[in-house]
C-alpha atoms as a PDB file:
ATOM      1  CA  UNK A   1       4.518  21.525  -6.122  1.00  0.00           C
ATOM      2  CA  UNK A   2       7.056  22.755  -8.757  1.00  0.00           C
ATOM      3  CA  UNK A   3       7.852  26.791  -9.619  1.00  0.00           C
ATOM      4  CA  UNK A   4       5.876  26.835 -12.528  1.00  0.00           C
ATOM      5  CA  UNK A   5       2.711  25.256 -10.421  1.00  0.00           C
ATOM      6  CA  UNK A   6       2.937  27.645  -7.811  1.00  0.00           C
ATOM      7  CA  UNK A   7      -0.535  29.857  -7.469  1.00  0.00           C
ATOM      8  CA  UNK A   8       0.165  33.621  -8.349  1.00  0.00           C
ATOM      9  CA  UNK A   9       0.309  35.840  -5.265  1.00  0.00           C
ATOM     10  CA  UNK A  10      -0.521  39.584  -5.366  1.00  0.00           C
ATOM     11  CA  UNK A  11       1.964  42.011  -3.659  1.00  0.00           C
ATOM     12  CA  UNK A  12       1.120  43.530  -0.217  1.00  0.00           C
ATOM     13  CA  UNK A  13       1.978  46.743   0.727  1.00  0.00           C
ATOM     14  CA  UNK A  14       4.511  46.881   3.773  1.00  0.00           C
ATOM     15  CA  UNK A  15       4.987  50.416   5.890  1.00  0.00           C
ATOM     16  CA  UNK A  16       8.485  50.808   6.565  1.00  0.00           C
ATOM     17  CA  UNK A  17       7.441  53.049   9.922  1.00  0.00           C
ATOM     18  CA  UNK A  18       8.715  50.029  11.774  1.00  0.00           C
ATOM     19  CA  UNK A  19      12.023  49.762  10.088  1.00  0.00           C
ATOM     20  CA  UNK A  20      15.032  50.967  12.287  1.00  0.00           C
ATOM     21  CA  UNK A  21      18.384  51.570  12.345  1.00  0.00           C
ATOM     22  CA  UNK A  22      20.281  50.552  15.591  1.00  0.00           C
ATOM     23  CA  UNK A  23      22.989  52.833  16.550  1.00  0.00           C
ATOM     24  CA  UNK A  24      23.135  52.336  20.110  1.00  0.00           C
ATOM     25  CA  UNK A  25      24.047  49.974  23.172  1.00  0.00           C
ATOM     26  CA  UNK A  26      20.642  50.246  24.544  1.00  0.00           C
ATOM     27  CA  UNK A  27      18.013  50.126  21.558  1.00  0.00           C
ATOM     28  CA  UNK A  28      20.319  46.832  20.225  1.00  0.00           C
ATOM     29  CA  UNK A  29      19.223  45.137  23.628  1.00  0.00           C
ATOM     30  CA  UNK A  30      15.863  46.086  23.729  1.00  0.00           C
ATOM     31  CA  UNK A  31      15.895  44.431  20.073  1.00  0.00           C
ATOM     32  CA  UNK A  32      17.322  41.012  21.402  1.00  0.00           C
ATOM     33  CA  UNK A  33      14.781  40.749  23.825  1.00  0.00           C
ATOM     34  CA  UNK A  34      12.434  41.712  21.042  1.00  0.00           C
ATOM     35  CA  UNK A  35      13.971  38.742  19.159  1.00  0.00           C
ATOM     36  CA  UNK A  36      14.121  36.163  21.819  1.00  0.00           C
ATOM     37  CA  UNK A  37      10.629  36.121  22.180  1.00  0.00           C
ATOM     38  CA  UNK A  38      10.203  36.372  18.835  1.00  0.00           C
ATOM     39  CA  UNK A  39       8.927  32.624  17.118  1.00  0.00           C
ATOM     40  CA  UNK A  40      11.251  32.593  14.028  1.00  0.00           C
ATOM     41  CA  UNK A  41      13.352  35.576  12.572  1.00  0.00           C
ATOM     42  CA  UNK A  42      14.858  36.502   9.666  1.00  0.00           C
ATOM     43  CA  UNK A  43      18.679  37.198   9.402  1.00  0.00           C
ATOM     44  CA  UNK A  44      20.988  38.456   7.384  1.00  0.00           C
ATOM     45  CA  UNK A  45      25.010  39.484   7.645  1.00  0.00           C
ATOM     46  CA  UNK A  46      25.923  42.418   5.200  1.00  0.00           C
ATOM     47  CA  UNK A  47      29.536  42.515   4.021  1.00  0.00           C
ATOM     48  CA  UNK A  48      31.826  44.280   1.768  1.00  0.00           C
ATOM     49  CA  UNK A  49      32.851  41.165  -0.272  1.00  0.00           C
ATOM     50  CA  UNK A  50      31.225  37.935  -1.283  1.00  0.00           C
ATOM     51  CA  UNK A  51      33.776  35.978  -0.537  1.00  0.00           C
ATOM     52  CA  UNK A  52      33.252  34.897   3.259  1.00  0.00           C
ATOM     53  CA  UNK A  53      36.832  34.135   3.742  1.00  0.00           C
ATOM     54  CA  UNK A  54      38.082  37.724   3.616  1.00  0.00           C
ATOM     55  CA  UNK A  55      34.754  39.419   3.962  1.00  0.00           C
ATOM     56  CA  UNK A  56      34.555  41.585   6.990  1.00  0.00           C
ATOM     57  CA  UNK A  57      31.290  42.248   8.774  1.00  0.00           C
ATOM     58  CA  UNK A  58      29.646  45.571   8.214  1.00  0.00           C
ATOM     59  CA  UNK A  59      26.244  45.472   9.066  1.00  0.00           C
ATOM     60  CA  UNK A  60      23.050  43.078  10.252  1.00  0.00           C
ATOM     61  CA  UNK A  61      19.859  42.828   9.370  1.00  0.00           C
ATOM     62  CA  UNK A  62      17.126  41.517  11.494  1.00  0.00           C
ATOM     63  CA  UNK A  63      12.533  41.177  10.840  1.00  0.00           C
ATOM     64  CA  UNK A  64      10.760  39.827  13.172  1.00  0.00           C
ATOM     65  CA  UNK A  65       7.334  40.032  10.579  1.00  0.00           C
ATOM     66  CA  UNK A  66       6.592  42.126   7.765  1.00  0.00           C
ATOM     67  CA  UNK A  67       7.268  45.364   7.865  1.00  0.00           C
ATOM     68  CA  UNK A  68       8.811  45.216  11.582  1.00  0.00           C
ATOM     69  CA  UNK A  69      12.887  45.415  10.665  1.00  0.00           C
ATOM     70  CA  UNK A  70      16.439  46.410  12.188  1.00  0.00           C
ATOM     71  CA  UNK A  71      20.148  47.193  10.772  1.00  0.00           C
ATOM     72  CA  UNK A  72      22.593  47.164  13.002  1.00  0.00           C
ATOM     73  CA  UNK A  73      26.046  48.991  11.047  1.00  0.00           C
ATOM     74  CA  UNK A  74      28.513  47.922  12.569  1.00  0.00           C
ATOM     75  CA  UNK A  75      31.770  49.219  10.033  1.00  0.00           C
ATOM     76  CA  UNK A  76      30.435  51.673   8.173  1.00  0.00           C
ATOM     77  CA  UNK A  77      33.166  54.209   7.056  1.00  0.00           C
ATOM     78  CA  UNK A  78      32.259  56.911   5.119  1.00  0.00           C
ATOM     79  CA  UNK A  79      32.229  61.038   5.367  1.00  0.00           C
ATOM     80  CA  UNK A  80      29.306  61.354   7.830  1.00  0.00           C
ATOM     81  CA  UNK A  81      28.840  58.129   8.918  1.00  0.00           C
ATOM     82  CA  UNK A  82      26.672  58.124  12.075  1.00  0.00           C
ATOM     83  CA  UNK A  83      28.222  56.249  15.100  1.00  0.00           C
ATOM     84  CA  UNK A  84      27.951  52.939  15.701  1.00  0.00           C
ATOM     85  CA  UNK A  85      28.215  50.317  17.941  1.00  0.00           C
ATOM     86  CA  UNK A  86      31.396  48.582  17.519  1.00  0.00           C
ATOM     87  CA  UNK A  87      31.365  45.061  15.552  1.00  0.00           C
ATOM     88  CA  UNK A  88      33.022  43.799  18.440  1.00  0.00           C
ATOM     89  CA  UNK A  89      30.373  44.866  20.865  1.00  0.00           C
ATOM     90  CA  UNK A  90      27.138  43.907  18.789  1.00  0.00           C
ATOM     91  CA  UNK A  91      28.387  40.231  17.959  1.00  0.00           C
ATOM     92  CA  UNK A  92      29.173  40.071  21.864  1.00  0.00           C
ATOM     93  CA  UNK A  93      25.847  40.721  22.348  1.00  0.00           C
ATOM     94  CA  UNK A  94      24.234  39.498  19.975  1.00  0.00           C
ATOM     95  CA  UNK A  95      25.764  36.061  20.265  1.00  0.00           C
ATOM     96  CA  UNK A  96      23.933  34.231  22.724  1.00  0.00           C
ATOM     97  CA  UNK A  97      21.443  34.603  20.650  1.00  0.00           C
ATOM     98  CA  UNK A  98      23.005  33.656  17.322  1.00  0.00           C
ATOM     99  CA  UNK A  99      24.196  30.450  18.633  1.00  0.00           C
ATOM    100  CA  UNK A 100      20.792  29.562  20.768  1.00  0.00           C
ATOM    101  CA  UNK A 101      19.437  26.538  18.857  1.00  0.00           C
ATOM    102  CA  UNK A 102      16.100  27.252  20.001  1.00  0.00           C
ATOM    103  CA  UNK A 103      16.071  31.082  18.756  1.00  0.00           C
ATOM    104  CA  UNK A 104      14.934  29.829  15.246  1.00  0.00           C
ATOM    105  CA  UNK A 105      16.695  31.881  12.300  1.00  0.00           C
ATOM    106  CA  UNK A 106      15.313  32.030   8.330  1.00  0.00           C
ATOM    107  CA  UNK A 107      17.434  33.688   5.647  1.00  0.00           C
ATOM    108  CA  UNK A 108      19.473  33.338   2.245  1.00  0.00           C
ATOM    109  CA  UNK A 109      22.187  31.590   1.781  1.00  0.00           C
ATOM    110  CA  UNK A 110      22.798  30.947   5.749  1.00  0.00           C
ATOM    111  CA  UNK A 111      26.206  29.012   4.464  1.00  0.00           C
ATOM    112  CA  UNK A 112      27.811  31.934   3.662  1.00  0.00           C
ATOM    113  CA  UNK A 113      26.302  34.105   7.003  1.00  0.00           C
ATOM    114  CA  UNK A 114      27.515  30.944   9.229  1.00  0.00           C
ATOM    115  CA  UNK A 115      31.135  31.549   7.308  1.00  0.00           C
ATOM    116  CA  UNK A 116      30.984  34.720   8.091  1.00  0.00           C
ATOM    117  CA  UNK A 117      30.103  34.389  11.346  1.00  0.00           C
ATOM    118  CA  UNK A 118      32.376  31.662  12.220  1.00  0.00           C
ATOM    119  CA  UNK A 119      35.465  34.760  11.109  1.00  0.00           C
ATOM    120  CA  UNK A 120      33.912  36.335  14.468  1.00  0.00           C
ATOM    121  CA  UNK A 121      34.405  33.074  17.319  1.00  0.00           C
ATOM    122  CA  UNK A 122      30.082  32.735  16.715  1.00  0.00           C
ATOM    123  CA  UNK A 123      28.541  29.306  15.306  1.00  0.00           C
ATOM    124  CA  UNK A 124      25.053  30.357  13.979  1.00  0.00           C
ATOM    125  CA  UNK A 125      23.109  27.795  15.030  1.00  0.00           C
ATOM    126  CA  UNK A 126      18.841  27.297  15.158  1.00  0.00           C
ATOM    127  CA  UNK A 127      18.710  27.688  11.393  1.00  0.00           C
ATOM    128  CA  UNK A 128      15.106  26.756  10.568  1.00  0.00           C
ATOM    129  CA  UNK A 129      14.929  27.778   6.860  1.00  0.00           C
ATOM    130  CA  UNK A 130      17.140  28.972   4.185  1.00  0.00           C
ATOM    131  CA  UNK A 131      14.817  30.228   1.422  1.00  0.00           C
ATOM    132  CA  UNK A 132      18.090  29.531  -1.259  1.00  0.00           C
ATOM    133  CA  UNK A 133      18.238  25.361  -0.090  1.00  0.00           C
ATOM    134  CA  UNK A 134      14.411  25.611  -0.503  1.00  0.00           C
ATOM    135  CA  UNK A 135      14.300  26.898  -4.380  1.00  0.00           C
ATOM    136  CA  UNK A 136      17.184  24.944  -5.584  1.00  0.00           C
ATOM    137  CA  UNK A 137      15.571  21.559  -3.812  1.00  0.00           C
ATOM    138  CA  UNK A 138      12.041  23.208  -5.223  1.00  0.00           C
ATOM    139  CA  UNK A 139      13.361  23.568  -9.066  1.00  0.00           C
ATOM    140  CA  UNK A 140      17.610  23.004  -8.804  1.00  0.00           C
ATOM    141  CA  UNK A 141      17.211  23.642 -12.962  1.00  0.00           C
ATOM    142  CA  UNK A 142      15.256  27.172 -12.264  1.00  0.00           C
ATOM    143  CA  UNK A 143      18.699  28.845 -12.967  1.00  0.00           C
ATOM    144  CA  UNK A 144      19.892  31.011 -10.234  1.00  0.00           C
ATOM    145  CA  UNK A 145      18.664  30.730  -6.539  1.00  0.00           C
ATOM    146  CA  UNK A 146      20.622  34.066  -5.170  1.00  0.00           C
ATOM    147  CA  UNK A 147      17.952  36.228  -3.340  1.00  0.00           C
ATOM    148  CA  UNK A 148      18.058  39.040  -6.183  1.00  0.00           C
ATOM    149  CA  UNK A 149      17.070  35.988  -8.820  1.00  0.00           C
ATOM    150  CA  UNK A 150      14.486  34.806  -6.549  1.00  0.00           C
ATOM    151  CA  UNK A 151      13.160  38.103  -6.052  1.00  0.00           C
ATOM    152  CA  UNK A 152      12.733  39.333  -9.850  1.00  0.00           C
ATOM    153  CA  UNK A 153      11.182  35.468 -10.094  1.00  0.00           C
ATOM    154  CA  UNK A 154       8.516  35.412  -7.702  1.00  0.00           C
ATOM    155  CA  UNK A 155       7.883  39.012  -6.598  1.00  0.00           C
ATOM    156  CA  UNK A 156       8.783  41.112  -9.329  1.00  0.00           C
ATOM    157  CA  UNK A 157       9.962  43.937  -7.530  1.00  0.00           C
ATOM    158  CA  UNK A 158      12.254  47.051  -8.686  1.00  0.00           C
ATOM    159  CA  UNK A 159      15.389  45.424  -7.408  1.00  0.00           C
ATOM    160  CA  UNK A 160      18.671  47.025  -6.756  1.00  0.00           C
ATOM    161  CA  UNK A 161      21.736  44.870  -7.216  1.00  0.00           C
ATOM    162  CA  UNK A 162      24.453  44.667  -4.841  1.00  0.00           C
ATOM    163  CA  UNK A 163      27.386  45.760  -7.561  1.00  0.00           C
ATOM    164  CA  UNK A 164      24.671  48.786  -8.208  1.00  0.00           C
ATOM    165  CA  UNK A 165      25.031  50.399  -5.026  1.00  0.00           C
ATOM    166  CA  UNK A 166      28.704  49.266  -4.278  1.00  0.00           C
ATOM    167  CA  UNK A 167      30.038  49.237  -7.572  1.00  0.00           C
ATOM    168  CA  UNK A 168      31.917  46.155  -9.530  1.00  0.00           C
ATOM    169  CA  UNK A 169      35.623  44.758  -9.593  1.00  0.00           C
ATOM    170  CA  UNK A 170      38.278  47.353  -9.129  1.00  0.00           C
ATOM    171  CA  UNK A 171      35.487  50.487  -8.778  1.00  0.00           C
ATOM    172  CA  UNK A 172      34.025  48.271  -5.730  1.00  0.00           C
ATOM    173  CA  UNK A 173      33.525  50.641  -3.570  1.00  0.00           C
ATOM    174  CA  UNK A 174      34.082  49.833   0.516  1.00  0.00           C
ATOM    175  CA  UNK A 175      31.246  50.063   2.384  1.00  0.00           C
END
């Protein structure tokens, strides 16, 4: 079935009550285990650059199913940023799982998370989808198949931009 084929799907409405942010040692493990017994999550590495050769790691993202979500900061610096676990300890932990074949991991662009990754000692491995290879073998002439693109294309939301919240070029701001 090609993009312009596809049936039109009406929105649902997610609560975020189940959306969390993990600050500490203990609610991070309870997560894993919430995650290894999970079927398939969804993953996500959030950086301050694009480019995964310098990027450095400041935060992951985890859903187990709709509405059911985790951050994990792990280099935020800012006035009043909330303490974190330390990059070093949540990749430590967290990368059993990350490199467990059979803990099966969807996302966007999992090249450039597996880059970044790879900057840390972990190989991602168990990647089971990757929703950008899947629109550009879909429709490679659809234009762009970044997850903001994809988005505004098939679910219309009021997206914000990376460069909106961080800023662009020299007034990048670090997050």
């Amino acid at each position: 079935m090609f993009a312009d084929e596809a049936p039109e799907v009406t929105a649902t409405v997610i609560s975020y009550d189940n959306y969390v942010t993990i600050l500490d040692e203990e609610t991070l493990k309870a997560w894993i285990a919430k995650l290894e017994k999970a079927p398939v999550f969804a993953f996500d590495t959030e950086t301050d650059s694009l480019d995964n050769i310098s990027a450095n790691l400041v935060g992951l993202s985890f859903a187990i199913e709709p509405g059911v979500a985790a951050y994990i900061p792990v280099a935020h610096d800012y006035l009043d940023a909330p303490d974190q676990i330390s990059r070093e300890r949540a990749l430590e932990l967290l990368k059993p799982l990350l490199e467990d074949e059979k803990a099966l991991k969807v996302g966007q662009n999992l090249k450039y998370d597996r880059g970044i990754l790879a900057n840390y000692g972990i190989e991602l491995r168990g990647i089971a989808f990757d929703t950008m290879l899947e629109s550009y073998i879909l429709n490679s002439v659809a234009g762009r198949h970044d997850m903001d693109s994809l988005a505004e294309r098939w679910l219309k939301p009021q997206n914000h931009h990376f460069e909106e919240i961080a800023g662009k070029g020299k007034n990048q701001t670090d997050l």
